[in-house]
N, C-alpha and C. Protein backbone atom coordinates (compact mmCIF):
# COMPACT_ATOMS: atom_id res chain seq x y z
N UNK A 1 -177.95 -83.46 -30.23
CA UNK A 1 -176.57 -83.87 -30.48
C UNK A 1 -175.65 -83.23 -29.46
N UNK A 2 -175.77 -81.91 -29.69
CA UNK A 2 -175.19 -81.57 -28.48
C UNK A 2 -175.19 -81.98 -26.72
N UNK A 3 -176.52 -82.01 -26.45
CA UNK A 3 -177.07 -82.87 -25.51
C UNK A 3 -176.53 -84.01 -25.03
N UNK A 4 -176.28 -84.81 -25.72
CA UNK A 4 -175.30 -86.19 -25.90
C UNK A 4 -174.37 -85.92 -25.64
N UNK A 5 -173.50 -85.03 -26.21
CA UNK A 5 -171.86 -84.77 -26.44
C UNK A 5 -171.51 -84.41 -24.73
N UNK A 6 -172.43 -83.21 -24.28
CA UNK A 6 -172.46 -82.81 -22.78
C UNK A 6 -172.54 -83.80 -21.58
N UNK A 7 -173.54 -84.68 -21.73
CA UNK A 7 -174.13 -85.86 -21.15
C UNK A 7 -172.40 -86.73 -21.47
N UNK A 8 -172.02 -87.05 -22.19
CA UNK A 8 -170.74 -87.40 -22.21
C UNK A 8 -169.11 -87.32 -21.50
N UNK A 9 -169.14 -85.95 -21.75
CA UNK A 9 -168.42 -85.49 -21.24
C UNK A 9 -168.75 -84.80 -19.47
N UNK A 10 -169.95 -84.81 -19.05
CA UNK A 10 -170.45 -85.24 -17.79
C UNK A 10 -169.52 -86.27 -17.26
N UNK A 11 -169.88 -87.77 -17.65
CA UNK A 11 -169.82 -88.70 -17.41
C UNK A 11 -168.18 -89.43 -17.41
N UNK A 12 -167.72 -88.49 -18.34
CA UNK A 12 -165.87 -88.85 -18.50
C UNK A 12 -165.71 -88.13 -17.03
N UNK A 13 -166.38 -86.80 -17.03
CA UNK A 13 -165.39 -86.04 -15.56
C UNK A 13 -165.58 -86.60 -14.60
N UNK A 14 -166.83 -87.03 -14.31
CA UNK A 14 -167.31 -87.82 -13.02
C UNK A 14 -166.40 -89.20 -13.38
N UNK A 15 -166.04 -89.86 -13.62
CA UNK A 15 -165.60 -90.82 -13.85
C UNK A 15 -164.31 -90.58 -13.42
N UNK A 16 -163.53 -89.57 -13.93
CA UNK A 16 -162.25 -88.60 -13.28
C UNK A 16 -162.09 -88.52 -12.21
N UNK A 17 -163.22 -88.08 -11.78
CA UNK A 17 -163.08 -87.69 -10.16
C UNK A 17 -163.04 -89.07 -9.29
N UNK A 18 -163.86 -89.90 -9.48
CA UNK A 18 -163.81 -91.29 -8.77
C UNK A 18 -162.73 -91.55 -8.93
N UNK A 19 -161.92 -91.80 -9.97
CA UNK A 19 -160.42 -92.94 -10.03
C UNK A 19 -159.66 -91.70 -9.45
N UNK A 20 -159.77 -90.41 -8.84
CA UNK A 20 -158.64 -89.31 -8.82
C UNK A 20 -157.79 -89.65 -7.41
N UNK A 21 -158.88 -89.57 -6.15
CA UNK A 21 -158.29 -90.42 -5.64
C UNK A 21 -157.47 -91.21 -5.19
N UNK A 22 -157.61 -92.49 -5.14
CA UNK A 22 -156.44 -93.66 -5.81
C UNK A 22 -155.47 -93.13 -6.14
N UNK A 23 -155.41 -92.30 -7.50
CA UNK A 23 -154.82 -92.14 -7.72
C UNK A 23 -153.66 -91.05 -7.46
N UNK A 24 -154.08 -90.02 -6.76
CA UNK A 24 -153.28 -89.25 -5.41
C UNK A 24 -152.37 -89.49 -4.63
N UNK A 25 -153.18 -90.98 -4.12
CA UNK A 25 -153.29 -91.40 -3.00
C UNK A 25 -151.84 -92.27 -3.29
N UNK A 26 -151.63 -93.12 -4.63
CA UNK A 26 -150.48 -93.82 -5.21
C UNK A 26 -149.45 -92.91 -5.11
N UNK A 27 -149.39 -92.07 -6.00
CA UNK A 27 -148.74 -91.01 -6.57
C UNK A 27 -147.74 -90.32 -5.51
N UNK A 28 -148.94 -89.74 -4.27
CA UNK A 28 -148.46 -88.98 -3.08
C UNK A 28 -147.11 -89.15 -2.61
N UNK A 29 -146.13 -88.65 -3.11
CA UNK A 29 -144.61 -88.64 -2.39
C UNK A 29 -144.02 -87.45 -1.63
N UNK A 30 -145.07 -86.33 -1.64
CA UNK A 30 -144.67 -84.96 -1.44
C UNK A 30 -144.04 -85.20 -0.09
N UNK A 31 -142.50 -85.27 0.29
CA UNK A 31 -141.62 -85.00 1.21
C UNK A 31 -142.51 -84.65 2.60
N UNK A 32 -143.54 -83.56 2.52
CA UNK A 32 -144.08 -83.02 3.74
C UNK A 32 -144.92 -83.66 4.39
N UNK A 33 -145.24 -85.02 3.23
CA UNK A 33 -146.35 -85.88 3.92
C UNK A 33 -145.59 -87.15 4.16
N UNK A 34 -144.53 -87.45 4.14
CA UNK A 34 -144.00 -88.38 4.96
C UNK A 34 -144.01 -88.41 6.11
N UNK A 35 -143.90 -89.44 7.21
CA UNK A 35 -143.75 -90.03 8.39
C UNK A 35 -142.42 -88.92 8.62
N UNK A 36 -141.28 -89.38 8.00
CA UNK A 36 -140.35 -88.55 8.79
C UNK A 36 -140.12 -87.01 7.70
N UNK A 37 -140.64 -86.06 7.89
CA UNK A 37 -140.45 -84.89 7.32
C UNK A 37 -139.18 -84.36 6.84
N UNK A 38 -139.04 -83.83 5.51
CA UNK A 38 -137.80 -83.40 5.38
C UNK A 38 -137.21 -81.73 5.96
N UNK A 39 -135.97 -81.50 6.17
CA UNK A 39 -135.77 -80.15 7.23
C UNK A 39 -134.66 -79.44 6.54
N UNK A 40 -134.53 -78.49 7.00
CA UNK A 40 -133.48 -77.92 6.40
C UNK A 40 -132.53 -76.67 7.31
N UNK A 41 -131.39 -77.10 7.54
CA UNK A 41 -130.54 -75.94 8.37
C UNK A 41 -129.81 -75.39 7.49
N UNK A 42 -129.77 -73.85 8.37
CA UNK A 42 -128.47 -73.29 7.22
C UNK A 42 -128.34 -72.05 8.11
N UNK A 43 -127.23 -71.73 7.89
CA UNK A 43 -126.18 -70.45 8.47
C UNK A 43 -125.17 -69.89 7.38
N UNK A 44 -124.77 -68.55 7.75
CA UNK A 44 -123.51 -68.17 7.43
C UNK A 44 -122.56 -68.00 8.08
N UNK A 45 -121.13 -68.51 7.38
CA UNK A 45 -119.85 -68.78 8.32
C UNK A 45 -119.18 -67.44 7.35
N UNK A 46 -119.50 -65.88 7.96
CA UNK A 46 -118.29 -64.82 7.13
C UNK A 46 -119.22 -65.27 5.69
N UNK A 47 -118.28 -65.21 4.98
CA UNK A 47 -118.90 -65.62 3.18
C UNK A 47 -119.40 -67.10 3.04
N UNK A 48 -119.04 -67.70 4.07
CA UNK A 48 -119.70 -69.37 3.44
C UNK A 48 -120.76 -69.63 3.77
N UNK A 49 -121.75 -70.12 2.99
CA UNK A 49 -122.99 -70.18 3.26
C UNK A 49 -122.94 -72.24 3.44
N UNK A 50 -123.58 -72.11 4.95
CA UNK A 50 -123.57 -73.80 4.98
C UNK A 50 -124.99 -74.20 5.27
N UNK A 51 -125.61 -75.51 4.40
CA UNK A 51 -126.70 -76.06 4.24
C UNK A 51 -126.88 -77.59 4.71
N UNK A 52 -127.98 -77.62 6.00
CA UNK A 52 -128.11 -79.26 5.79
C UNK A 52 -129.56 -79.55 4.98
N UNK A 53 -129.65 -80.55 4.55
CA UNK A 53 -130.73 -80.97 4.40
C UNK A 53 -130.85 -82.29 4.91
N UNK A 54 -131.73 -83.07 5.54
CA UNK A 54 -132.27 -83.96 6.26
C UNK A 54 -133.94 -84.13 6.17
N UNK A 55 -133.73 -85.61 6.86
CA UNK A 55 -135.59 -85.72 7.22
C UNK A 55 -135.04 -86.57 8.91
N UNK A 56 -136.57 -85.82 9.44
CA UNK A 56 -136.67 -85.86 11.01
C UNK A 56 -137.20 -86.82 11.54
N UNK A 57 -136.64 -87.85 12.08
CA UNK A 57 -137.71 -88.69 12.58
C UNK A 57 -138.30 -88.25 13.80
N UNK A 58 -139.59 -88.86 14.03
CA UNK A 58 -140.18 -88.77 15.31
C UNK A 58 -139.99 -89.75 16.10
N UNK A 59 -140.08 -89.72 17.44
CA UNK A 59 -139.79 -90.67 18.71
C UNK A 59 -140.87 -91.76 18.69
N UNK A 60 -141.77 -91.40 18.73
CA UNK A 60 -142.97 -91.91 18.22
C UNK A 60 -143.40 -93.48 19.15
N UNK A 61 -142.86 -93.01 20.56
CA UNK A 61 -143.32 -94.07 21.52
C UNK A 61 -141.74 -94.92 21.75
N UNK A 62 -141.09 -94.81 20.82
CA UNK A 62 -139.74 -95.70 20.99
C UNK A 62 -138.80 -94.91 22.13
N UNK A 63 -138.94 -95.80 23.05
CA UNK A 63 -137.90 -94.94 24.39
C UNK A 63 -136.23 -95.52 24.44
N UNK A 64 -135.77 -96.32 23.57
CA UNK A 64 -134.72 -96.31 23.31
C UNK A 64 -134.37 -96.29 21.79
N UNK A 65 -133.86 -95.10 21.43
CA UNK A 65 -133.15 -94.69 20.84
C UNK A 65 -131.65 -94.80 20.61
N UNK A 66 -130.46 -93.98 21.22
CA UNK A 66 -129.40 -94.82 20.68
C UNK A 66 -129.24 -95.29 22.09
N UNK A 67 -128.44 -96.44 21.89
CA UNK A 67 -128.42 -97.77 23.03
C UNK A 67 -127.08 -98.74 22.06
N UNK A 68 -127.61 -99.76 23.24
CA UNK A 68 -126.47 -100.62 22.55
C UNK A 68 -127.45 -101.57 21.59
N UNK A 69 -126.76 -102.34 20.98
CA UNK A 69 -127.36 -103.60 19.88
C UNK A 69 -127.96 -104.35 20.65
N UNK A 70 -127.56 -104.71 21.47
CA UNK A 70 -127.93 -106.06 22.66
C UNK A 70 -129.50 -105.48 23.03
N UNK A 71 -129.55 -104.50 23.61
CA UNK A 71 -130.75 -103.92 24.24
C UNK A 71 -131.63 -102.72 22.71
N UNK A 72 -131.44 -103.59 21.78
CA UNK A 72 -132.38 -103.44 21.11
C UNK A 72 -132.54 -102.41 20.13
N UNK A 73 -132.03 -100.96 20.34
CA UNK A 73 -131.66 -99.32 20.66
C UNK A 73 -132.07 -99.29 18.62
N UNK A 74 -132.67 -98.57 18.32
CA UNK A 74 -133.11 -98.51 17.04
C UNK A 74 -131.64 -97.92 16.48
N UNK A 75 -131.03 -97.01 17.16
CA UNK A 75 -129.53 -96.41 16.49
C UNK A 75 -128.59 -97.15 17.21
N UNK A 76 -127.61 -97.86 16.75
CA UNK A 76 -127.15 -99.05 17.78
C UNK A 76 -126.02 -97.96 18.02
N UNK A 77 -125.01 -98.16 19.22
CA UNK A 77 -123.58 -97.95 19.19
C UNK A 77 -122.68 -98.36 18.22
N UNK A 78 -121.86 -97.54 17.83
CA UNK A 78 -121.26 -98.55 16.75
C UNK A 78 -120.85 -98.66 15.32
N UNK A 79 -122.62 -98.26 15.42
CA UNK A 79 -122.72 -98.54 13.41
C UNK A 79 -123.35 -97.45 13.09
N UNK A 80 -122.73 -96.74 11.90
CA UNK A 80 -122.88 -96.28 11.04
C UNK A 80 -124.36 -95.45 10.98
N UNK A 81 -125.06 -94.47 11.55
CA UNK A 81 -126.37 -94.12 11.27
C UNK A 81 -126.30 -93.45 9.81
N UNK A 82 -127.69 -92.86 9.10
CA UNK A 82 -127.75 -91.80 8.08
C UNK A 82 -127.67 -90.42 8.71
N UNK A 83 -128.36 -90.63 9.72
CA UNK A 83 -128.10 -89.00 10.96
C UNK A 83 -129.73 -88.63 10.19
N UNK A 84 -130.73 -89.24 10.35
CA UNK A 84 -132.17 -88.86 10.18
C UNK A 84 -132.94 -89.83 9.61
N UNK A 85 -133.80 -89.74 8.67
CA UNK A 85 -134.31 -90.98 8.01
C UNK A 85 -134.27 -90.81 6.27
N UNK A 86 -134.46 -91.84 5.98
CA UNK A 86 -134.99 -91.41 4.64
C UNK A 86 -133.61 -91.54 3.78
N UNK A 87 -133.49 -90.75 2.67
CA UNK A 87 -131.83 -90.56 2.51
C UNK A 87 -131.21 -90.46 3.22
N UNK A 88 -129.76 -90.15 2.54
CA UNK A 88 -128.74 -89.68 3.28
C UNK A 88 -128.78 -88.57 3.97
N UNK A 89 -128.28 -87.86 4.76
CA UNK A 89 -128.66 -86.14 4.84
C UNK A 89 -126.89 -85.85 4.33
N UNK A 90 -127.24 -84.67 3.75
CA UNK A 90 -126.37 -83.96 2.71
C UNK A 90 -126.44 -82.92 3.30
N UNK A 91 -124.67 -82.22 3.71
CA UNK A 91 -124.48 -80.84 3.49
C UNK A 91 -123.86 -80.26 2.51
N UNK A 92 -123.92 -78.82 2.63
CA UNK A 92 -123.25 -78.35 1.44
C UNK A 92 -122.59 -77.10 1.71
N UNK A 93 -121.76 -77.15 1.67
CA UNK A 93 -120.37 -75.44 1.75
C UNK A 93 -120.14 -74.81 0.98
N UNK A 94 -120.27 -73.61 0.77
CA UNK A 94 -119.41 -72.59 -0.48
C UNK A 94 -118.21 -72.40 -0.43
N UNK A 95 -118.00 -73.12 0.65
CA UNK A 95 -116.32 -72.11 1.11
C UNK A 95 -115.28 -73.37 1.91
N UNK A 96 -114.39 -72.71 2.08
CA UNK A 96 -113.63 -74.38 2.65
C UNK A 96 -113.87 -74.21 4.17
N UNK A 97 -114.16 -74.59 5.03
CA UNK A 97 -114.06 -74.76 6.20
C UNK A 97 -113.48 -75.48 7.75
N UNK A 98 -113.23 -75.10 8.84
CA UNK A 98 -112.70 -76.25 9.52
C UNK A 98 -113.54 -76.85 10.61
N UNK A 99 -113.77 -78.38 10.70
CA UNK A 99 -114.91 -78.82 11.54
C UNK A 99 -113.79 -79.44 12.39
N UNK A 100 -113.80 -78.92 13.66
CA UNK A 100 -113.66 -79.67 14.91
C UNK A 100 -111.70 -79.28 14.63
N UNK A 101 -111.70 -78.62 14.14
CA UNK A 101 -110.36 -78.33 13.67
C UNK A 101 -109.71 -78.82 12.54
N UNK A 102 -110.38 -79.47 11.91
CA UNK A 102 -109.81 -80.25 11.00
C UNK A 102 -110.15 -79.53 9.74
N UNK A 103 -109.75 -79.42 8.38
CA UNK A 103 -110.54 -78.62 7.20
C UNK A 103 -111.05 -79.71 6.39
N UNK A 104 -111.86 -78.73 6.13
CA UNK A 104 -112.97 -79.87 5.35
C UNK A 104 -112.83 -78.69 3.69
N UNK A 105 -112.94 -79.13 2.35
CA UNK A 105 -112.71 -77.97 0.93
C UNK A 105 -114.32 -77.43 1.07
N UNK A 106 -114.81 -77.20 0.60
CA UNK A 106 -116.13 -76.74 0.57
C UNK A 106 -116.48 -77.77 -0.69
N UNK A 107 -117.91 -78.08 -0.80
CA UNK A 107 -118.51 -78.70 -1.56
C UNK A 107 -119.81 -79.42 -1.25
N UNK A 108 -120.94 -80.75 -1.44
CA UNK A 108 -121.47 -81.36 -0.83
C UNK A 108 -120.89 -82.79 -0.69
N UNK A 109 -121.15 -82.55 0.60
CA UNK A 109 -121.09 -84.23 1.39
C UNK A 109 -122.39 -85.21 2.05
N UNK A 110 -122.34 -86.19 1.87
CA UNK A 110 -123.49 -86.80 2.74
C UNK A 110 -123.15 -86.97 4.10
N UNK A 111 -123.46 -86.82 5.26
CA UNK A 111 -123.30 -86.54 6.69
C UNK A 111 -123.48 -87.57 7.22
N UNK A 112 -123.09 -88.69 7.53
CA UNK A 112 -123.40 -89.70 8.67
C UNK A 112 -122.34 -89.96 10.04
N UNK A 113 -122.95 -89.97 10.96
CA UNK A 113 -122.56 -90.46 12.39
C UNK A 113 -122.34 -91.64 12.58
N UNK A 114 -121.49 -91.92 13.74
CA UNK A 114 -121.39 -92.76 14.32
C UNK A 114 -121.61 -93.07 15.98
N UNK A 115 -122.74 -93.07 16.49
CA UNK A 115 -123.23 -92.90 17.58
C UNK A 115 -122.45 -94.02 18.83
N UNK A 116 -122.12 -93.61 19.46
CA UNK A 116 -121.04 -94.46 20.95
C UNK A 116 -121.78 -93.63 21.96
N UNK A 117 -121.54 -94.35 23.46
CA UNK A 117 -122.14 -94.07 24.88
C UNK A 117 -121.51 -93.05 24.90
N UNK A 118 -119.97 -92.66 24.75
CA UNK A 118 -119.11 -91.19 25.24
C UNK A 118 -118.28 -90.55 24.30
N UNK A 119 -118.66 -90.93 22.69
CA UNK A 119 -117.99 -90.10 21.87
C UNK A 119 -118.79 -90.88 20.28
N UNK A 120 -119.14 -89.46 19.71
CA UNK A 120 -119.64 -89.76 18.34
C UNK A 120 -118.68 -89.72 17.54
N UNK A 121 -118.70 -90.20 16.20
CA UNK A 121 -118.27 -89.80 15.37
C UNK A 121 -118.63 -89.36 13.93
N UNK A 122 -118.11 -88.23 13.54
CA UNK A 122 -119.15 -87.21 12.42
C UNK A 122 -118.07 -87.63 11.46
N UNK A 123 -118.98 -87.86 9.97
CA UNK A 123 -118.70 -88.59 8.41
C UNK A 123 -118.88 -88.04 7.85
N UNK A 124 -117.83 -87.10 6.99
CA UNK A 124 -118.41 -86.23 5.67
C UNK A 124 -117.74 -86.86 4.56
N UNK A 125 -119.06 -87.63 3.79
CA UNK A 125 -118.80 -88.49 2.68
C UNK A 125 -119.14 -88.04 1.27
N UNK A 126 -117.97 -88.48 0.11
CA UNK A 126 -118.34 -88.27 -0.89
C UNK A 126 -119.35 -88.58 -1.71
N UNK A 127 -119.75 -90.05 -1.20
CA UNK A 127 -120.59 -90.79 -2.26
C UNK A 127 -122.28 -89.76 -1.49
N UNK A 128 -122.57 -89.53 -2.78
CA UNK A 128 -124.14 -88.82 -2.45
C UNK A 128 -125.41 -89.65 -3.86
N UNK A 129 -126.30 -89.21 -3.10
CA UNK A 129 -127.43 -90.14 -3.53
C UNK A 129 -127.96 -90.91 -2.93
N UNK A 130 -127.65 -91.63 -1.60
CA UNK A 130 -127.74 -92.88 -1.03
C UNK A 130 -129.20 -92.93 -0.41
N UNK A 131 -129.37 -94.25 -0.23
CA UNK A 131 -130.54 -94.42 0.36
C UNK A 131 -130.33 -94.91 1.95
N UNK A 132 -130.24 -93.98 3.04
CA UNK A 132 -129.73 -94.29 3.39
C UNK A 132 -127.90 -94.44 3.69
N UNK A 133 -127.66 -95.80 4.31
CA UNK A 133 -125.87 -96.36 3.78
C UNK A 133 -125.87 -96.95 2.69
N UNK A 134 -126.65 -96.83 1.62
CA UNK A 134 -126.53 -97.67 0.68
C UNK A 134 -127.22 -97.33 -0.72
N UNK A 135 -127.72 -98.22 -1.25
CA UNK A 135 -128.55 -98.10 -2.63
C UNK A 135 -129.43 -98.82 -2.46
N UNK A 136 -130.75 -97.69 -3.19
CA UNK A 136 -131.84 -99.30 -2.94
C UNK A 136 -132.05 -98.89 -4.55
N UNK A 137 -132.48 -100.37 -5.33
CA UNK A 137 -132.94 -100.10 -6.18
C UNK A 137 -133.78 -101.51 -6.26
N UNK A 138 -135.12 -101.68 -7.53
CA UNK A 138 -135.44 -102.70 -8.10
C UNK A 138 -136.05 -103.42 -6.66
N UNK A 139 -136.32 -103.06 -5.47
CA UNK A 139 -136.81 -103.52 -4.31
C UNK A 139 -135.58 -103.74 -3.27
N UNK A 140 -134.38 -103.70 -3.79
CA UNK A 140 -133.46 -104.56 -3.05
C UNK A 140 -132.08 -103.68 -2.37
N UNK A 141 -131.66 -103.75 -1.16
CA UNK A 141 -131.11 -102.57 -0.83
C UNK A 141 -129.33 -103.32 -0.61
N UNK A 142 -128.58 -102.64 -1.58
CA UNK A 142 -127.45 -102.72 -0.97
C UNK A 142 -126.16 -101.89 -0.98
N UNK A 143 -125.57 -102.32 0.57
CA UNK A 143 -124.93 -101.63 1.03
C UNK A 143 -123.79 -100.93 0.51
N UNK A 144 -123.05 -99.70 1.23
CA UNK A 144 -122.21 -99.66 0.38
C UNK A 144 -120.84 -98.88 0.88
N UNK A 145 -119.39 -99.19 0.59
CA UNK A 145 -118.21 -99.21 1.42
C UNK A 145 -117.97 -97.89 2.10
N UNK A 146 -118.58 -97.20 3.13
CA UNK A 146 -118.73 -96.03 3.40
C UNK A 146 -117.56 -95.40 3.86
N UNK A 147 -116.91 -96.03 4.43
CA UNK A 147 -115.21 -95.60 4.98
C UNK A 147 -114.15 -95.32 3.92
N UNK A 148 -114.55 -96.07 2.66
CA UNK A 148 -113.95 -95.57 1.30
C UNK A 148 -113.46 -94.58 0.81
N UNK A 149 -115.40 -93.78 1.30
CA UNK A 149 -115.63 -92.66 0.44
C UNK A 149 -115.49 -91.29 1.71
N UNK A 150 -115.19 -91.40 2.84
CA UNK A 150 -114.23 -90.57 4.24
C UNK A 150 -114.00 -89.38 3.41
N UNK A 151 -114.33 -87.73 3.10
CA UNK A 151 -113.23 -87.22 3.09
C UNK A 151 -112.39 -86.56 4.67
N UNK A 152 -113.54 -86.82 5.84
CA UNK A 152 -113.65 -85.94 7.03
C UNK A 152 -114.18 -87.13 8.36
N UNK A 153 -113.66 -87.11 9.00
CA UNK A 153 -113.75 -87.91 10.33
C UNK A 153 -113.57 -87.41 11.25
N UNK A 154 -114.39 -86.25 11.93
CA UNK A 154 -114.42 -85.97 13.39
C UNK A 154 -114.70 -86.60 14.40
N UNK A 155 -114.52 -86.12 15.65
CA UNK A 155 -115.34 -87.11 16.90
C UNK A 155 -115.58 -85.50 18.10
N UNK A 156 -116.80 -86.09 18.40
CA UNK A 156 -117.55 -85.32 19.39
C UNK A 156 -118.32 -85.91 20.19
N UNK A 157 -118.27 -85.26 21.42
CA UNK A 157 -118.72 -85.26 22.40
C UNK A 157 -120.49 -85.54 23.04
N UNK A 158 -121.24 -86.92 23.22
CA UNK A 158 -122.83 -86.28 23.35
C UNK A 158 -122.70 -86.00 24.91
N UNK A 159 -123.91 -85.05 24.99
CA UNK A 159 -124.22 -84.94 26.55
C UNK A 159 -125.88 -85.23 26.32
N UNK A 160 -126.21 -85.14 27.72
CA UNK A 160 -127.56 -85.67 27.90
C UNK A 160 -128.53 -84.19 28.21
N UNK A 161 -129.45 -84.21 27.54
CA UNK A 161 -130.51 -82.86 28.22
C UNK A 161 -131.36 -83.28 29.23
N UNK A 162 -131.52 -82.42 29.70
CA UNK A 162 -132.55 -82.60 30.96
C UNK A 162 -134.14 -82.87 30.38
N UNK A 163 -135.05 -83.63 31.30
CA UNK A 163 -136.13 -83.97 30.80
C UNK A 163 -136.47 -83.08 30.14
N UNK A 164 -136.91 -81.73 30.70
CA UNK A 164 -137.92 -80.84 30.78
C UNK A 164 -137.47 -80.00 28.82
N UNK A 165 -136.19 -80.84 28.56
CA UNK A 165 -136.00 -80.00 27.25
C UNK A 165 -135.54 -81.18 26.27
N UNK A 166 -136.09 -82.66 26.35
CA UNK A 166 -136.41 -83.29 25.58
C UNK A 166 -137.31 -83.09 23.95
N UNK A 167 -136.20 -83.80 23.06
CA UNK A 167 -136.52 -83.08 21.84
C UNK A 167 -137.50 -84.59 21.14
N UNK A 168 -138.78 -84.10 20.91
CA UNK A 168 -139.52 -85.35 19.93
C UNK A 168 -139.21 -86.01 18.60
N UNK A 169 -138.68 -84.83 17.86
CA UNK A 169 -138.10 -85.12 16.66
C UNK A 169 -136.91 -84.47 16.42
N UNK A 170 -136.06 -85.40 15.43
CA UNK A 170 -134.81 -85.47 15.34
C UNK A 170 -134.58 -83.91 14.91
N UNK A 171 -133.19 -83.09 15.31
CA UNK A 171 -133.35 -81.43 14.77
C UNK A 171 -131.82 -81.49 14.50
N UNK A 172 -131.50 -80.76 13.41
CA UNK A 172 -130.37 -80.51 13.12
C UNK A 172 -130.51 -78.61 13.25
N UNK A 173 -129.51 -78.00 13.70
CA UNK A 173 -129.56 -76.65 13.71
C UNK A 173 -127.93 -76.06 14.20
N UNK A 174 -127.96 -74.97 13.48
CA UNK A 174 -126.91 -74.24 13.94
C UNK A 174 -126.87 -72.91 15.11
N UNK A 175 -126.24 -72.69 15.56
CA UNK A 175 -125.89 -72.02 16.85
C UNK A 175 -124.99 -71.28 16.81
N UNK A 176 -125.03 -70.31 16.53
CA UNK A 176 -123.92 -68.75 16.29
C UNK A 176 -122.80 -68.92 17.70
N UNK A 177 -121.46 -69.38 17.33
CA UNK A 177 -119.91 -68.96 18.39
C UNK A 177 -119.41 -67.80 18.10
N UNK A 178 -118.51 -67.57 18.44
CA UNK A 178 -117.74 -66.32 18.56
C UNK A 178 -116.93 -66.40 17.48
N UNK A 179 -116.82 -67.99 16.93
CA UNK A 179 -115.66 -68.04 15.96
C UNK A 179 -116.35 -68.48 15.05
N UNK A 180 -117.38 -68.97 15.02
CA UNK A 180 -118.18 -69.78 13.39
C UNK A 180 -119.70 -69.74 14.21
N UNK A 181 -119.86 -71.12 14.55
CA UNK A 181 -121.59 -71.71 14.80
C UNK A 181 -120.54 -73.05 14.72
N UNK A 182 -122.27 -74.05 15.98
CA UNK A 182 -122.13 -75.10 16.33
C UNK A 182 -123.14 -75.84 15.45
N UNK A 183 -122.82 -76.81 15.06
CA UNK A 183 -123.75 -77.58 13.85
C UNK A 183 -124.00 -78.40 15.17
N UNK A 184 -125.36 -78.62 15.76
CA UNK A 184 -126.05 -79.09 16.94
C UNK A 184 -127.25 -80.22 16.35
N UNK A 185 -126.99 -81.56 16.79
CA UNK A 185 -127.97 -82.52 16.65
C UNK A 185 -128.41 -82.97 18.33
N UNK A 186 -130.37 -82.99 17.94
CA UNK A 186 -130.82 -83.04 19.25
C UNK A 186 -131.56 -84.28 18.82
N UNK A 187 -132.13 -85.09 19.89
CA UNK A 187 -133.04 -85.91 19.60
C UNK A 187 -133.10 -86.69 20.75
N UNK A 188 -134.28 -86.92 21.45
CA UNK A 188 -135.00 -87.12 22.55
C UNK A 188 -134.11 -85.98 23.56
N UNK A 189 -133.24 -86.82 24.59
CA UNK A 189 -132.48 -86.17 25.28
C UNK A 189 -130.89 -86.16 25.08
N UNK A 190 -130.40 -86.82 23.66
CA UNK A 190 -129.15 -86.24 23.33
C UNK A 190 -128.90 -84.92 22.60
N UNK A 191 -128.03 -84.51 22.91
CA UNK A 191 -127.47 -83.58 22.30
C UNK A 191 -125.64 -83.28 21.73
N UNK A 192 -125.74 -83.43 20.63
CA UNK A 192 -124.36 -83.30 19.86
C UNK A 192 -123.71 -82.05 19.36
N UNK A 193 -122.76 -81.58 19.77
CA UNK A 193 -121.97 -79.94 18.68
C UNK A 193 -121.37 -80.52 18.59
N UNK A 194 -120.61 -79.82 16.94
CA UNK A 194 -119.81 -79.68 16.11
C UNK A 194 -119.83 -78.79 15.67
N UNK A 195 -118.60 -78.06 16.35
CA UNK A 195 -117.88 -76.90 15.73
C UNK A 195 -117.25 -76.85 14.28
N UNK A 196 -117.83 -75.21 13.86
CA UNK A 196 -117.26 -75.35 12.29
C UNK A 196 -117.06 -73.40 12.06
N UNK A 197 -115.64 -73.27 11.65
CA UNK A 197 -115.23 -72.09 11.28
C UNK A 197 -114.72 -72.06 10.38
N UNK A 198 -114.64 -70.83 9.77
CA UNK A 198 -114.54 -70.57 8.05
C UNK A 198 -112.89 -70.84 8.57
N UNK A 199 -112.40 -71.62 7.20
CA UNK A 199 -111.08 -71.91 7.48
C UNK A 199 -109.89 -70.19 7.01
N UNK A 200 -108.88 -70.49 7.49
CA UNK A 200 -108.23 -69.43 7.55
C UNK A 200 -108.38 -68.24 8.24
């Protein structure tokens, strides 16, 4: 009897292990095993502690990147990026701060750009959650009034890096000034600052 019961329960585990698998394999969402990895920057400004979170894409053979619409450019001029992949990327402030001179209250925002040939423009938006510029739900993705939800509209400057310090995947990072840190986006051979000091 016992014999049986063992022989049984043998046969449930092995049976376990075959469908486990599959079923992993469905399941598997862990952030680190995505295509574009999720990242995380952070500094202190004095007492404010500032956080990005993002996911990185890789270049991944695509040699135009931002470009114009016409010529194809996966980040067009123009419109609206998430500033990585995946969600939105979201920062977050303890403290009120000023970006590019302007003050921003402290709190979280979702971060999106606006990528141009000789001047970006940086989006610190209220609406958070997004997929993306938008909502996806039920299979179906839609968009959503992003200029609405503005509390912060900077504009900055890209320059170009030299080959030899071409970046593969997308990097968000900060960079210690004399007066705050530069919130620095790299990716292939652009490179973006945005200055940010504890306000007051």
């Amino acid at each position: 009897m016992r014999l049986a019961t063992l022989s049984r329960c043998t046969l449930a585990v092995l049976a376990a292990a075959f469908c486990l698998p599959a079923t992993l394999s469905a399941q598997d969402l862990h952030p680190s095993r995505r295509p574009s990895p999720m990242g995380l920057a952070r500094t202190m400004l004095g007492d404010t502690y500032v956080s990005v979170v993002y996911s990185r894409p890789y270049e991944r053979g695509r040699d135009n990147i931002f470009g114009t619409k016409e010529s194809e450019a996966l980040v067009p001029y123009g419109e609206v990026w998430r500033t990585g992949a995946n969600e939105a990327t979201q920062i977050t402030l303890t403290g009120d701060v000023k970006v590019a001179g302007q003050d921003l209250p402290a709190g979280t925002y979702s971060l999106f750009t606006t990528p141009g040939a000789d001047s970006w423009k940086i989006h610190f938006n209220s609406r958070l959650g997004l997929s993306g510029t938008g909502i996806f739900e039920d299979g179906e993705f839609t968009p959503v009034d992003l200029p609405a939800a503005d509390v912060l509209t900077v504009t900055a400057t890209p320059t170009t890096l030299p080959e030899d310090k071409k970046v593969d995947q997308f990097t968000i990072s900060f960079e210690k000034t004399d007066a705050g840190a530069d919130m620095v986006l790299r990716w292939i051979r652009t490179e973006v600052r945005v200055p940010i000091v504890p306000a007051g």
